[in-house]
C-alpha atoms as a PDB file:
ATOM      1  CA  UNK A   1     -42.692-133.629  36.645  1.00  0.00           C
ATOM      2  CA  UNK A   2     -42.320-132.810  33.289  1.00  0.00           C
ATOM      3  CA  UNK A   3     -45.297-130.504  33.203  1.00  0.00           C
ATOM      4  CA  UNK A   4     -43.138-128.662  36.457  1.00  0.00           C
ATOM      5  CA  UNK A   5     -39.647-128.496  34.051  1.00  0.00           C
ATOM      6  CA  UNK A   6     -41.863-127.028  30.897  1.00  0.00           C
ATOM      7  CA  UNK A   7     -43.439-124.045  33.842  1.00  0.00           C
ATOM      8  CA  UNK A   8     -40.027-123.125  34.857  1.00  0.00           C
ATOM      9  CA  UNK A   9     -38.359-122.810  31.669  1.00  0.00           C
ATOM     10  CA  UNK A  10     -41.371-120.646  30.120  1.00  0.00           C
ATOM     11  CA  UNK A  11     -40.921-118.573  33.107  1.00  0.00           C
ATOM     12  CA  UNK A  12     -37.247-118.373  32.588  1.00  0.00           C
ATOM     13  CA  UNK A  13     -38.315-116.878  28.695  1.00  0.00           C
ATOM     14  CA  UNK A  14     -40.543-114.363  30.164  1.00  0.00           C
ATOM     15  CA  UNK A  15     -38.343-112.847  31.967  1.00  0.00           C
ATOM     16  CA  UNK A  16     -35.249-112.837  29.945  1.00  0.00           C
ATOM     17  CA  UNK A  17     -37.399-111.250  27.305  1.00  0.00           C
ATOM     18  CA  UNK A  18     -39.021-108.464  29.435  1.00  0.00           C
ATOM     19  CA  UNK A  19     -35.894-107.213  31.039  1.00  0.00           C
ATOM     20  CA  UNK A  20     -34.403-103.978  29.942  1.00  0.00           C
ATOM     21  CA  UNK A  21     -31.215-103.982  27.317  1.00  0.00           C
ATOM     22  CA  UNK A  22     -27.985-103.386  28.782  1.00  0.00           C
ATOM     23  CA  UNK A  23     -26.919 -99.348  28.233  1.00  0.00           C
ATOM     24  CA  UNK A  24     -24.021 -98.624  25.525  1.00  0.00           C
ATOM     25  CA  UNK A  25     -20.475 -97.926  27.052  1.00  0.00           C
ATOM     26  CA  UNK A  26     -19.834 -93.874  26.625  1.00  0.00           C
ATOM     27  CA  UNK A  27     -17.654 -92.979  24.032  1.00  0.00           C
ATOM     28  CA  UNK A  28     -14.682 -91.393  24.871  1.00  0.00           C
ATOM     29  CA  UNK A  29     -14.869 -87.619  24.159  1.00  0.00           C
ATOM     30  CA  UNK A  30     -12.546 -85.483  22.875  1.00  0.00           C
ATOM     31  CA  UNK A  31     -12.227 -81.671  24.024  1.00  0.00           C
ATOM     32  CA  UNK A  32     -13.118 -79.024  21.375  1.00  0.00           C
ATOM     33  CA  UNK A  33     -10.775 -76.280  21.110  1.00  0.00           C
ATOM     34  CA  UNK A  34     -12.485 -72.995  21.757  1.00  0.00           C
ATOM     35  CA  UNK A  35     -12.278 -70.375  18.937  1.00  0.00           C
ATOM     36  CA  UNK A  36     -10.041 -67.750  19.269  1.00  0.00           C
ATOM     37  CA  UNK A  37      -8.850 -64.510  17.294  1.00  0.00           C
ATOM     38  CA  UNK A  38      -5.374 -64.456  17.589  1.00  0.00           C
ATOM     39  CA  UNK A  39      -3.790 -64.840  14.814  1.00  0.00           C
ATOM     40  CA  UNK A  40      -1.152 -67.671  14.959  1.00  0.00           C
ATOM     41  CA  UNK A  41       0.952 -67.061  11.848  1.00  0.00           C
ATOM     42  CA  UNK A  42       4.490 -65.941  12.704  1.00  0.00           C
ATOM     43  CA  UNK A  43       4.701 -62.231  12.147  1.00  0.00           C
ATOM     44  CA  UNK A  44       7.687 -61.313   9.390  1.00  0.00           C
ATOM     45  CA  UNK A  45      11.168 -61.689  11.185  1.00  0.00           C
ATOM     46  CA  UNK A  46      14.597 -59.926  10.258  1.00  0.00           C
ATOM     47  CA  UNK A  47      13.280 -58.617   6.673  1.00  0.00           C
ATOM     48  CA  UNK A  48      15.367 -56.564   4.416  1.00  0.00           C
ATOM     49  CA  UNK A  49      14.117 -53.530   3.038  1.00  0.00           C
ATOM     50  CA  UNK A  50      14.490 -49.753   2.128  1.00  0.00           C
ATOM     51  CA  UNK A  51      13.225 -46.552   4.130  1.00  0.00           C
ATOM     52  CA  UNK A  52      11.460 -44.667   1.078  1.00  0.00           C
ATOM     53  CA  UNK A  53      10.442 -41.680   3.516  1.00  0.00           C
ATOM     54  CA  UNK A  54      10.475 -40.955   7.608  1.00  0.00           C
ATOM     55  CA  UNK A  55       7.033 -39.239   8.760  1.00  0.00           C
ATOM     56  CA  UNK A  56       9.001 -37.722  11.870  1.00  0.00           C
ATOM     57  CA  UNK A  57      11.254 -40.199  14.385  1.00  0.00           C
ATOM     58  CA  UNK A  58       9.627 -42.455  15.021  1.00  0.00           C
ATOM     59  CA  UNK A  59       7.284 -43.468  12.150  1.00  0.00           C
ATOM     60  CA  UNK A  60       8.502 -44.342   8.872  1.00  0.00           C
ATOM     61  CA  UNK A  61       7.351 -45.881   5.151  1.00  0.00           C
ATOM     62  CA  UNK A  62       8.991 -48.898   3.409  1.00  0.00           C
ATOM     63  CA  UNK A  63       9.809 -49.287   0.017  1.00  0.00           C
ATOM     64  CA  UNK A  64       6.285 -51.126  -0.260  1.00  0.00           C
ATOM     65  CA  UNK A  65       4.705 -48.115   0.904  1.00  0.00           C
ATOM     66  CA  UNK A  66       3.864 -49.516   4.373  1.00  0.00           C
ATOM     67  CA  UNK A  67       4.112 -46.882   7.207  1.00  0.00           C
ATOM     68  CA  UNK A  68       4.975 -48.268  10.526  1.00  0.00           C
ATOM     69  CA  UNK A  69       6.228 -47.242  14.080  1.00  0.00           C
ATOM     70  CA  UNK A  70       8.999 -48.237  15.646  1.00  0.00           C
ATOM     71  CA  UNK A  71       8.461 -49.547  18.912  1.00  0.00           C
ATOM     72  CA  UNK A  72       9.672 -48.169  22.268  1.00  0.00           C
ATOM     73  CA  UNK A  73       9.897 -44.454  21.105  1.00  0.00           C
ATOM     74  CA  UNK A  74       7.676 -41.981  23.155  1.00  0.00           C
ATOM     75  CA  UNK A  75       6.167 -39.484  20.382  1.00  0.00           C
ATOM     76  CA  UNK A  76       8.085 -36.824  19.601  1.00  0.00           C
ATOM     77  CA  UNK A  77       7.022 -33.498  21.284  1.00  0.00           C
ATOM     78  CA  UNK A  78       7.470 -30.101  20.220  1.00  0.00           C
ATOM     79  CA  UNK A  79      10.531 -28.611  21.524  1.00  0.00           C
ATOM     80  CA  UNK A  80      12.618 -31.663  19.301  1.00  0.00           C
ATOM     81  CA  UNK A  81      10.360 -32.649  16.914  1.00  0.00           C
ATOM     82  CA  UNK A  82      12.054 -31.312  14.110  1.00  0.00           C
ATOM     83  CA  UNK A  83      15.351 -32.148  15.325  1.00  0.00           C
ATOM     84  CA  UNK A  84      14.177 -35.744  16.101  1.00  0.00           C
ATOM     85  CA  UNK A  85      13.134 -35.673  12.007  1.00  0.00           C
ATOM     86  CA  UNK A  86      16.329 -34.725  10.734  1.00  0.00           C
ATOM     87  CA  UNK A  87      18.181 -36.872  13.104  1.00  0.00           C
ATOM     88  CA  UNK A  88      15.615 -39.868  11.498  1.00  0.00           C
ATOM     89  CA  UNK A  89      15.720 -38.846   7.894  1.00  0.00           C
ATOM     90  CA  UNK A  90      19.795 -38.214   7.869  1.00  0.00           C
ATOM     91  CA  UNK A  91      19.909 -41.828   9.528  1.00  0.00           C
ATOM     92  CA  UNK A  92      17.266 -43.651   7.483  1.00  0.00           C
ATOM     93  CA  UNK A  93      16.397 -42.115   4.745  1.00  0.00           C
ATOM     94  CA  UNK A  94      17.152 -44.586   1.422  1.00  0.00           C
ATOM     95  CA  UNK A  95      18.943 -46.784   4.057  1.00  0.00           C
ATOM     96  CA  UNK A  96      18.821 -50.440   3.985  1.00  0.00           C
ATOM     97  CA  UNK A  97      16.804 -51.726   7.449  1.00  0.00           C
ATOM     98  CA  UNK A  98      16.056 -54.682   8.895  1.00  0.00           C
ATOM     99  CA  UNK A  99      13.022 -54.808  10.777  1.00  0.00           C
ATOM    100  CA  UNK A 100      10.818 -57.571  12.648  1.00  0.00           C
ATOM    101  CA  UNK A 101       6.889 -57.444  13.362  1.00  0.00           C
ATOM    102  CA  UNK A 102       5.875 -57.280  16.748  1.00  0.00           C
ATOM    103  CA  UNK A 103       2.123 -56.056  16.051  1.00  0.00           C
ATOM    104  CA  UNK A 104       0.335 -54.384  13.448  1.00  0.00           C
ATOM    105  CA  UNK A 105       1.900 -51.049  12.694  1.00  0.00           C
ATOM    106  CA  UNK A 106       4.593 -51.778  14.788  1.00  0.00           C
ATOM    107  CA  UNK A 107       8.335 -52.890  14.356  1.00  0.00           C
ATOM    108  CA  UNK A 108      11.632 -53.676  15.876  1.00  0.00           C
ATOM    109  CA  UNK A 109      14.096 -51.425  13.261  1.00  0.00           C
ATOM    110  CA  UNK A 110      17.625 -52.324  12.627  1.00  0.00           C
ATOM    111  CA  UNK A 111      20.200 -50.276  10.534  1.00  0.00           C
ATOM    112  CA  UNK A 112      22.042 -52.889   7.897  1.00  0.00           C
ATOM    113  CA  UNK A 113      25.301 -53.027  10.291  1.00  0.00           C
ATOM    114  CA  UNK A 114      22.859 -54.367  12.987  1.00  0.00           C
ATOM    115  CA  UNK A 115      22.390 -51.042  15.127  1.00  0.00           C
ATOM    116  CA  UNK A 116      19.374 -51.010  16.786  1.00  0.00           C
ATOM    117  CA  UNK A 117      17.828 -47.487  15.570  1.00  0.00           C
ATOM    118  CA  UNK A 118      15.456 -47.311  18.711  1.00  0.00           C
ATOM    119  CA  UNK A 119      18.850 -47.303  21.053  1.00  0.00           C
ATOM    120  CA  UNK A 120      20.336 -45.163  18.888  1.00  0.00           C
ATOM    121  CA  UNK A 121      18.080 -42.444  18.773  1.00  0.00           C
ATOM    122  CA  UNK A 122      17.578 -42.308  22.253  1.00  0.00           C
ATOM    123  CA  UNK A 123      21.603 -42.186  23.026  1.00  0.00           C
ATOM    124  CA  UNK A 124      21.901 -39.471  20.957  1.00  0.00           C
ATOM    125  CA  UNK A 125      19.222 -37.571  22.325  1.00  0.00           C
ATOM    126  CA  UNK A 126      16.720 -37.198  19.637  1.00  0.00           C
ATOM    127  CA  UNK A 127      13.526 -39.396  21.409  1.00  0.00           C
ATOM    128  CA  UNK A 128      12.576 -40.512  24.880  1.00  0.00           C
ATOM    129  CA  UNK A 129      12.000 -44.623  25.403  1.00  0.00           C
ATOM    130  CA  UNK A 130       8.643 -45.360  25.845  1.00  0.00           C
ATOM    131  CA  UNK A 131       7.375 -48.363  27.818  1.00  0.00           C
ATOM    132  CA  UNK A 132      10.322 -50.172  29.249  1.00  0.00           C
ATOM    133  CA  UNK A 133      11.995 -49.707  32.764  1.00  0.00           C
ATOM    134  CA  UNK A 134      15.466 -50.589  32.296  1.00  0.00           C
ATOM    135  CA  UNK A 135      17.908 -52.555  29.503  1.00  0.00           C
ATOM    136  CA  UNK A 136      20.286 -50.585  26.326  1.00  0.00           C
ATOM    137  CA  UNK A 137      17.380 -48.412  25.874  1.00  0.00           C
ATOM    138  CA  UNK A 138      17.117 -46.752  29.874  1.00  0.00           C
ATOM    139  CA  UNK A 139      20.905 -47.164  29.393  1.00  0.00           C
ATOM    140  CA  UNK A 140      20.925 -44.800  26.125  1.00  0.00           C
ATOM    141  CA  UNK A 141      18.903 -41.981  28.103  1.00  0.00           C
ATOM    142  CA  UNK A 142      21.077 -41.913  31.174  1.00  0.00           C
ATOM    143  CA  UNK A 143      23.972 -41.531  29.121  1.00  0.00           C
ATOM    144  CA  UNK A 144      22.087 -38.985  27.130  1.00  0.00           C
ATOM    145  CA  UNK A 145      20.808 -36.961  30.405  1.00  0.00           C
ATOM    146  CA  UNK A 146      24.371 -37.118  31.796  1.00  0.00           C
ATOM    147  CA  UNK A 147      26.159 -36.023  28.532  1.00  0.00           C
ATOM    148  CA  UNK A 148      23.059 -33.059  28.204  1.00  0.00           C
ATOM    149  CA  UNK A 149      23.006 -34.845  24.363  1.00  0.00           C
ATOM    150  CA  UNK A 150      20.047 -33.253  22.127  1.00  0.00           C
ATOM    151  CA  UNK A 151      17.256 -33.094  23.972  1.00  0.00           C
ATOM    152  CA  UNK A 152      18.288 -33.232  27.663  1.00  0.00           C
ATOM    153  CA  UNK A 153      20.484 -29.879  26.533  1.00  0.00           C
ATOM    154  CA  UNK A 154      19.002 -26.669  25.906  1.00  0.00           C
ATOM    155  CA  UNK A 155      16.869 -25.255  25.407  1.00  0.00           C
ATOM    156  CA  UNK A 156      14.789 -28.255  25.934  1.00  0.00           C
ATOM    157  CA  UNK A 157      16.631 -29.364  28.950  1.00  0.00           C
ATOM    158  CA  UNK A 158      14.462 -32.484  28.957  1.00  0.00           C
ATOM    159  CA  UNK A 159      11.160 -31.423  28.571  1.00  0.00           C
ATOM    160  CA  UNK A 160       8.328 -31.783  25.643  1.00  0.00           C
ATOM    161  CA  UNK A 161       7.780 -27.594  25.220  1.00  0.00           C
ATOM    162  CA  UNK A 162      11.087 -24.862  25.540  1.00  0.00           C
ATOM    163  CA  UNK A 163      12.048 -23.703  28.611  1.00  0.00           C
ATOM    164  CA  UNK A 164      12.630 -19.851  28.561  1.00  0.00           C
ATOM    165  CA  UNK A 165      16.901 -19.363  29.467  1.00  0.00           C
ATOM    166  CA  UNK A 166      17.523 -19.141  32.952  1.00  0.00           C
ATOM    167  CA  UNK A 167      18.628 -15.709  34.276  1.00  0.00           C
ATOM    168  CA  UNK A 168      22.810 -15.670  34.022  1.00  0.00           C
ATOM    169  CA  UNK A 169      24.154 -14.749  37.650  1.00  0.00           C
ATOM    170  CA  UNK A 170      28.236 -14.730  38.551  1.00  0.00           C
ATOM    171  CA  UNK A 171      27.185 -18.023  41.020  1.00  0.00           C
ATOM    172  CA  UNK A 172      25.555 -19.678  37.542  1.00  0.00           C
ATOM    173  CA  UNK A 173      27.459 -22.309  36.152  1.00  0.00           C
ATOM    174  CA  UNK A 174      27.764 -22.884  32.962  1.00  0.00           C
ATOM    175  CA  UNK A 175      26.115 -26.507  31.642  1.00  0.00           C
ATOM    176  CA  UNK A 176      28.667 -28.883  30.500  1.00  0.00           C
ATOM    177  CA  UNK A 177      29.427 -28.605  26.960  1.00  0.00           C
ATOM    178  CA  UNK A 178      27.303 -31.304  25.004  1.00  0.00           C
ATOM    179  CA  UNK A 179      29.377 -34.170  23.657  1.00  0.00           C
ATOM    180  CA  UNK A 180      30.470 -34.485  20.204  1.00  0.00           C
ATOM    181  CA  UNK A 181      28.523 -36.632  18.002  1.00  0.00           C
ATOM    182  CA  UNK A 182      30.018 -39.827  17.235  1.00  0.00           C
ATOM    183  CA  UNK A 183      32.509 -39.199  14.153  1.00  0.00           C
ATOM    184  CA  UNK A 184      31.129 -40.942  10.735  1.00  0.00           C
ATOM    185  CA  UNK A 185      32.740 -43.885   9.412  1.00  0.00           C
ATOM    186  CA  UNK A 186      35.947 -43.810   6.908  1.00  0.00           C
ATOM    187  CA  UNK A 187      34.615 -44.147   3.714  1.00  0.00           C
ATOM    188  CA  UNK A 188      35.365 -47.736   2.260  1.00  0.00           C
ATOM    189  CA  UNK A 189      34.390 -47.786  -0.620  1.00  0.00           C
ATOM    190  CA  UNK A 190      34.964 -46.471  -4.279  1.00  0.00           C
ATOM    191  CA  UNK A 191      32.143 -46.472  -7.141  1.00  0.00           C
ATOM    192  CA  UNK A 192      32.553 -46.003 -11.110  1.00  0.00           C
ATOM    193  CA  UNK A 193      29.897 -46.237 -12.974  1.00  0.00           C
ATOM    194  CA  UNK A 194      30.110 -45.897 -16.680  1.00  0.00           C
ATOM    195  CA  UNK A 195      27.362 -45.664 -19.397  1.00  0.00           C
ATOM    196  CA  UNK A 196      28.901 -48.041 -22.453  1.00  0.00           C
ATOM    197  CA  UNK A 197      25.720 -47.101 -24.940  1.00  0.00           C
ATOM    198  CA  UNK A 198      22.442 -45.444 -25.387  1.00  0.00           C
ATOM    199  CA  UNK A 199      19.909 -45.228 -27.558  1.00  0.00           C
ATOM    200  CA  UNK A 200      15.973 -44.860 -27.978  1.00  0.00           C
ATOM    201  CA  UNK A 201      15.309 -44.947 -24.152  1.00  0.00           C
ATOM    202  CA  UNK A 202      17.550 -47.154 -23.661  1.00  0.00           C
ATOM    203  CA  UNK A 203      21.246 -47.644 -22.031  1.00  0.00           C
ATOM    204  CA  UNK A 204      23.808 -50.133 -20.337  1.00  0.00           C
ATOM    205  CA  UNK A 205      26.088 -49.373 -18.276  1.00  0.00           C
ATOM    206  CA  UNK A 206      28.677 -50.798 -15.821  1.00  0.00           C
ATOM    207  CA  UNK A 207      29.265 -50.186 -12.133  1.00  0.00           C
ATOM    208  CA  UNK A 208      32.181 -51.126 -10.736  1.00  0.00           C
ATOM    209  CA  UNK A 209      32.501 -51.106  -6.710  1.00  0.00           C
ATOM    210  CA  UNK A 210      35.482 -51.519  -5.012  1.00  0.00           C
ATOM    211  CA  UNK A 211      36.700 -52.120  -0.892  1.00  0.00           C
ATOM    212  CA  UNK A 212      38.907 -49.791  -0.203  1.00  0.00           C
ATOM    213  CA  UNK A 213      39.150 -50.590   3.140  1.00  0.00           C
ATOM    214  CA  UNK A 214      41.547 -52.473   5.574  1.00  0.00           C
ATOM    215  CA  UNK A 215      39.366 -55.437   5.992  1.00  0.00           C
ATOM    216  CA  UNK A 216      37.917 -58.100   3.704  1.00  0.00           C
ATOM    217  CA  UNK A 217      33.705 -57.205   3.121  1.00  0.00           C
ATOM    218  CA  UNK A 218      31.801 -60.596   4.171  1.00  0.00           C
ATOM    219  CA  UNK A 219      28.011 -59.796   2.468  1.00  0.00           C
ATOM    220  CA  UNK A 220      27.020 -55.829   0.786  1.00  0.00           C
ATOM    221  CA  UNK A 221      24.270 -53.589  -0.862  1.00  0.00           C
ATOM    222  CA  UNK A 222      24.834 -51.103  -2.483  1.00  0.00           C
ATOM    223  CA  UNK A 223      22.072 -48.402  -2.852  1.00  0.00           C
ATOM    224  CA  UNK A 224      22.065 -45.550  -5.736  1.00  0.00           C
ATOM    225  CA  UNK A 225      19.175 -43.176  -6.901  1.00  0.00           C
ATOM    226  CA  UNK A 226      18.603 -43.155 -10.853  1.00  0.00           C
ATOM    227  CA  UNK A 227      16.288 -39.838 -12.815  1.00  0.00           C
ATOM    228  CA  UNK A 228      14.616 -39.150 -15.380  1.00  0.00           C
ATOM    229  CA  UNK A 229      12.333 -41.903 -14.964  1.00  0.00           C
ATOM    230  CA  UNK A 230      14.747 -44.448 -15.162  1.00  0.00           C
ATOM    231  CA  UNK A 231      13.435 -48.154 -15.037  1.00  0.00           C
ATOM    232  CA  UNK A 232      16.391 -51.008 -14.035  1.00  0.00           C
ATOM    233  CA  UNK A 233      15.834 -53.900 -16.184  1.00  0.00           C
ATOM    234  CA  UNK A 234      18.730 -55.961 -15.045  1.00  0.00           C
ATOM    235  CA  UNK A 235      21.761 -55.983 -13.118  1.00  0.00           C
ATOM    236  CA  UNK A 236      24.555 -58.851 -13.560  1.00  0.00           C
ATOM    237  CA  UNK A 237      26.038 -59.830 -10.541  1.00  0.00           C
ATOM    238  CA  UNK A 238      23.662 -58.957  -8.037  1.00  0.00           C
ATOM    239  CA  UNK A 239      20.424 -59.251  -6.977  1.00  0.00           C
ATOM    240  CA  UNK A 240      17.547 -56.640  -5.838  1.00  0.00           C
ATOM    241  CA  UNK A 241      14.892 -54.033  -6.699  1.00  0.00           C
ATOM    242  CA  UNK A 242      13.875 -50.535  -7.608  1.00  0.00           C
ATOM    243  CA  UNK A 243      11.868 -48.257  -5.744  1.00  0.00           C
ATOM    244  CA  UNK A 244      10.532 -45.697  -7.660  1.00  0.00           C
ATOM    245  CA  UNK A 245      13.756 -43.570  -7.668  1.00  0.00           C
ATOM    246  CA  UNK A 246      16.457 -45.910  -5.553  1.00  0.00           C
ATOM    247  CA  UNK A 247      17.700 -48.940  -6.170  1.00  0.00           C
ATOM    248  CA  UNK A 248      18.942 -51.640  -4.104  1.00  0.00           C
ATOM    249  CA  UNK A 249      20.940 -54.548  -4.727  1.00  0.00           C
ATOM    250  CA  UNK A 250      22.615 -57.281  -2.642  1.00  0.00           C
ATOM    251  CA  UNK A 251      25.849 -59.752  -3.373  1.00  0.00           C
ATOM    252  CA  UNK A 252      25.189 -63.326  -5.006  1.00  0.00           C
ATOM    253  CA  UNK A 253      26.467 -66.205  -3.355  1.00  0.00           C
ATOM    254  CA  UNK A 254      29.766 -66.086  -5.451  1.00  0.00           C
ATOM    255  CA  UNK A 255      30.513 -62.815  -4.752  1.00  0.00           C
ATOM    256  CA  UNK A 256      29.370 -62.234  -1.592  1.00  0.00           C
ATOM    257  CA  UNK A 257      33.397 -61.950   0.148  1.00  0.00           C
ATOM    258  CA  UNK A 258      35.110 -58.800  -1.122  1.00  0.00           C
ATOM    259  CA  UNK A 259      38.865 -58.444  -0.328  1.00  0.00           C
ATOM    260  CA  UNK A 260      40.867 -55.313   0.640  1.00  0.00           C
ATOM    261  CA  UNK A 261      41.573 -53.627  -2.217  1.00  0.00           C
ATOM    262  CA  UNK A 262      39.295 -56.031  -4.572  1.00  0.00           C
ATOM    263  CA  UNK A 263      36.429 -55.104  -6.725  1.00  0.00           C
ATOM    264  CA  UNK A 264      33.238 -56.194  -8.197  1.00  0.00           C
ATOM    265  CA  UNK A 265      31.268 -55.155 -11.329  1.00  0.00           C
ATOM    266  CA  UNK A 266      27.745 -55.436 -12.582  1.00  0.00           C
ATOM    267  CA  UNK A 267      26.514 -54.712 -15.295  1.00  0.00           C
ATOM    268  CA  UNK A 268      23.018 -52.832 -15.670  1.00  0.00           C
ATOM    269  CA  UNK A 269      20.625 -52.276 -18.538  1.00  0.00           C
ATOM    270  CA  UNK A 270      17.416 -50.421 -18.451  1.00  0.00           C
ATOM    271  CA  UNK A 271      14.755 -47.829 -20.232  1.00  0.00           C
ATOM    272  CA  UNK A 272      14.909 -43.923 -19.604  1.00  0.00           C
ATOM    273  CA  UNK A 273      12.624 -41.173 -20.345  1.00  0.00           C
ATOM    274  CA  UNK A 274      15.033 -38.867 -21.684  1.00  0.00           C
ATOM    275  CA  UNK A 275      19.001 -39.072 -21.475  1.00  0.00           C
ATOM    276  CA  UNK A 276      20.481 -41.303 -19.126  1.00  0.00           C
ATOM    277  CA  UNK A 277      22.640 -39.562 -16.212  1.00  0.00           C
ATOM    278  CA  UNK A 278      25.557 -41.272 -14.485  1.00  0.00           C
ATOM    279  CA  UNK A 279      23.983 -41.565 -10.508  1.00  0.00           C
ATOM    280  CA  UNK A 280      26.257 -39.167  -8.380  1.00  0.00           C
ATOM    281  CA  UNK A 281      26.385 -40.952  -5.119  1.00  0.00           C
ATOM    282  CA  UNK A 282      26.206 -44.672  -3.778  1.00  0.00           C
ATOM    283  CA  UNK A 283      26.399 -45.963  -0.414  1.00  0.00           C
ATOM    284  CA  UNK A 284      27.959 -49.398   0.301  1.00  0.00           C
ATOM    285  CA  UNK A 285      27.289 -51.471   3.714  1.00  0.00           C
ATOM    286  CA  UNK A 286      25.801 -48.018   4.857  1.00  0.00           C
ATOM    287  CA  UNK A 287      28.705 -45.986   4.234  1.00  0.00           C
ATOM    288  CA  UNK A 288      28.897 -43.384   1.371  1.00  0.00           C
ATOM    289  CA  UNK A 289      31.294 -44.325  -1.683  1.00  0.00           C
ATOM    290  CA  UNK A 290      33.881 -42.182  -3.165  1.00  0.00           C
ATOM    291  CA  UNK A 291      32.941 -41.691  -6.957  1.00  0.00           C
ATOM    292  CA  UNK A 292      35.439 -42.279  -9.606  1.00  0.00           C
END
């Protein structure tokens, strides 16, 4: 019996030893993400800067001396192209813009007071939208087209090369006269600037800005152009940068609010080439300033 017991339990061993190890419970596994190109960083939004020259109307270079197109602006074609230019530079030209990235090379451009330049240009005329069906911009050309505003008058009449004059019969009417351009802000503002010394390439000066319109100022620039190789090394009061010729400055926190009727002043130091010149115009909020 005990021989019987002492078989079983061997046989028991055998087989516990031959039989195969249980397999290893899978690991959980985590998805890869798959590579990709795009880039994820958020593109620049609502950045402050200066127009240091306009290419034609639709392409212009910041301060920096980035070039870059604004978006939603067919190309400029040759019956307007110059006229689409001068309409650009007299609008942006040393002008204070806001603009936002949408991708390389191209922008979203706003004027300092918040006018969209893209709607702008195409109200009055001066470009064609490009690549949107409807919204301010399809809204701009039909009031354009109606008002026969740059452009849609003649002797384009709408399209990209001149149209030779149509032959004048007594049943020809004559096309609507085009409207008037929009009349240009009052100015509201008055500038003095005064050099208070000079000497071996150097100079100070003050610059005294004052509202002189009806309501309170809530935030300003002011841009001026300096010569004769004039380098900015500080202005009191204010806060910005020079590019090459212009300068641009901004309010501090404690003067940001400027009443009707009140003032501020900064004071400006710097380096000059040859004799330091009193700037001749300055242009406040966007608006040109009186000079005193």
């Amino acid at each position: 019996m005990a021989r019987r017991h002492l078989l079983v339990l061997s046989v028991l061993l055998i087989g516990a030893c031959s039989a195969a190890p249980a397999a290893p419970a899978p690991l959980p596994q985590t998805p890869l993400k798959p590579p990709t190109l795009v880039n994820e960083v958020v593109p620049p939004q609502n950045v402050l800067t200066v127009v240091r020259d306009v290419v034609d109307g639709r392409t212009v270079e910041f301060a920096d001396g980035t070039k870059v197109r604004i978006a939603l602006l067919a190309e400029p074609k040759e019956c307007f192209a110059k006229a689409a230019l001068d309409f650009a530079r007299s609008t942006l030209l040393a002008s204070s813009v806001r603009f936002t990235v949408l991708t390389i090379g191209e922008v979203n451009l706003e004027l300092e007071d918040g006018t969209d330049y893209a709607v702008l240009a195409v109200r009055q005329g001066a470009l064609k939208p490009e690549g949107v069906d409807g919204g301010p911009m399809i809204a701009a050309r039909d009031e354009a087209t109606a008002a026969k505003r740059g452009l849609w008058g003649p002797p384009c009449e709408g399209s990209d090369t001149t149209k030779p004059a149509p032959p004048t019969t007594t049943t020809t009417k004559a096309p609507p006269p085009a409207a008037a351009a929009p009349p240009k802000p009052a100015k509201a503002c008055a500038a003095a600037y005064r050099i208070t010394g000079q000497s071996q390439g150097r100079f100070q000066a003050t610059l005294t800005v004052r509202n002189t319109g009806t309501a309170a100022v809530n935030g300003w620039s002011l841009l001026w152009t300096v010569s004769n190789g004039d380098t900015l090394q500080n202005v009191s009061n204010a806060s910005g940068r020079q590019y090459g010729a212009i300068v641009s400055v901004a309010n501090e926190t404690a003067n940001r609010q400027i009443a009707s009727g009140g003032s501020v002043q900064l004071g400006i130091t710097g380096t000059t080439r040859g004799t330091h010149k009193a700037p001749t115009a300055f242009v406040f909020n966007s608006v040109q300033c009186s000079v005193e």
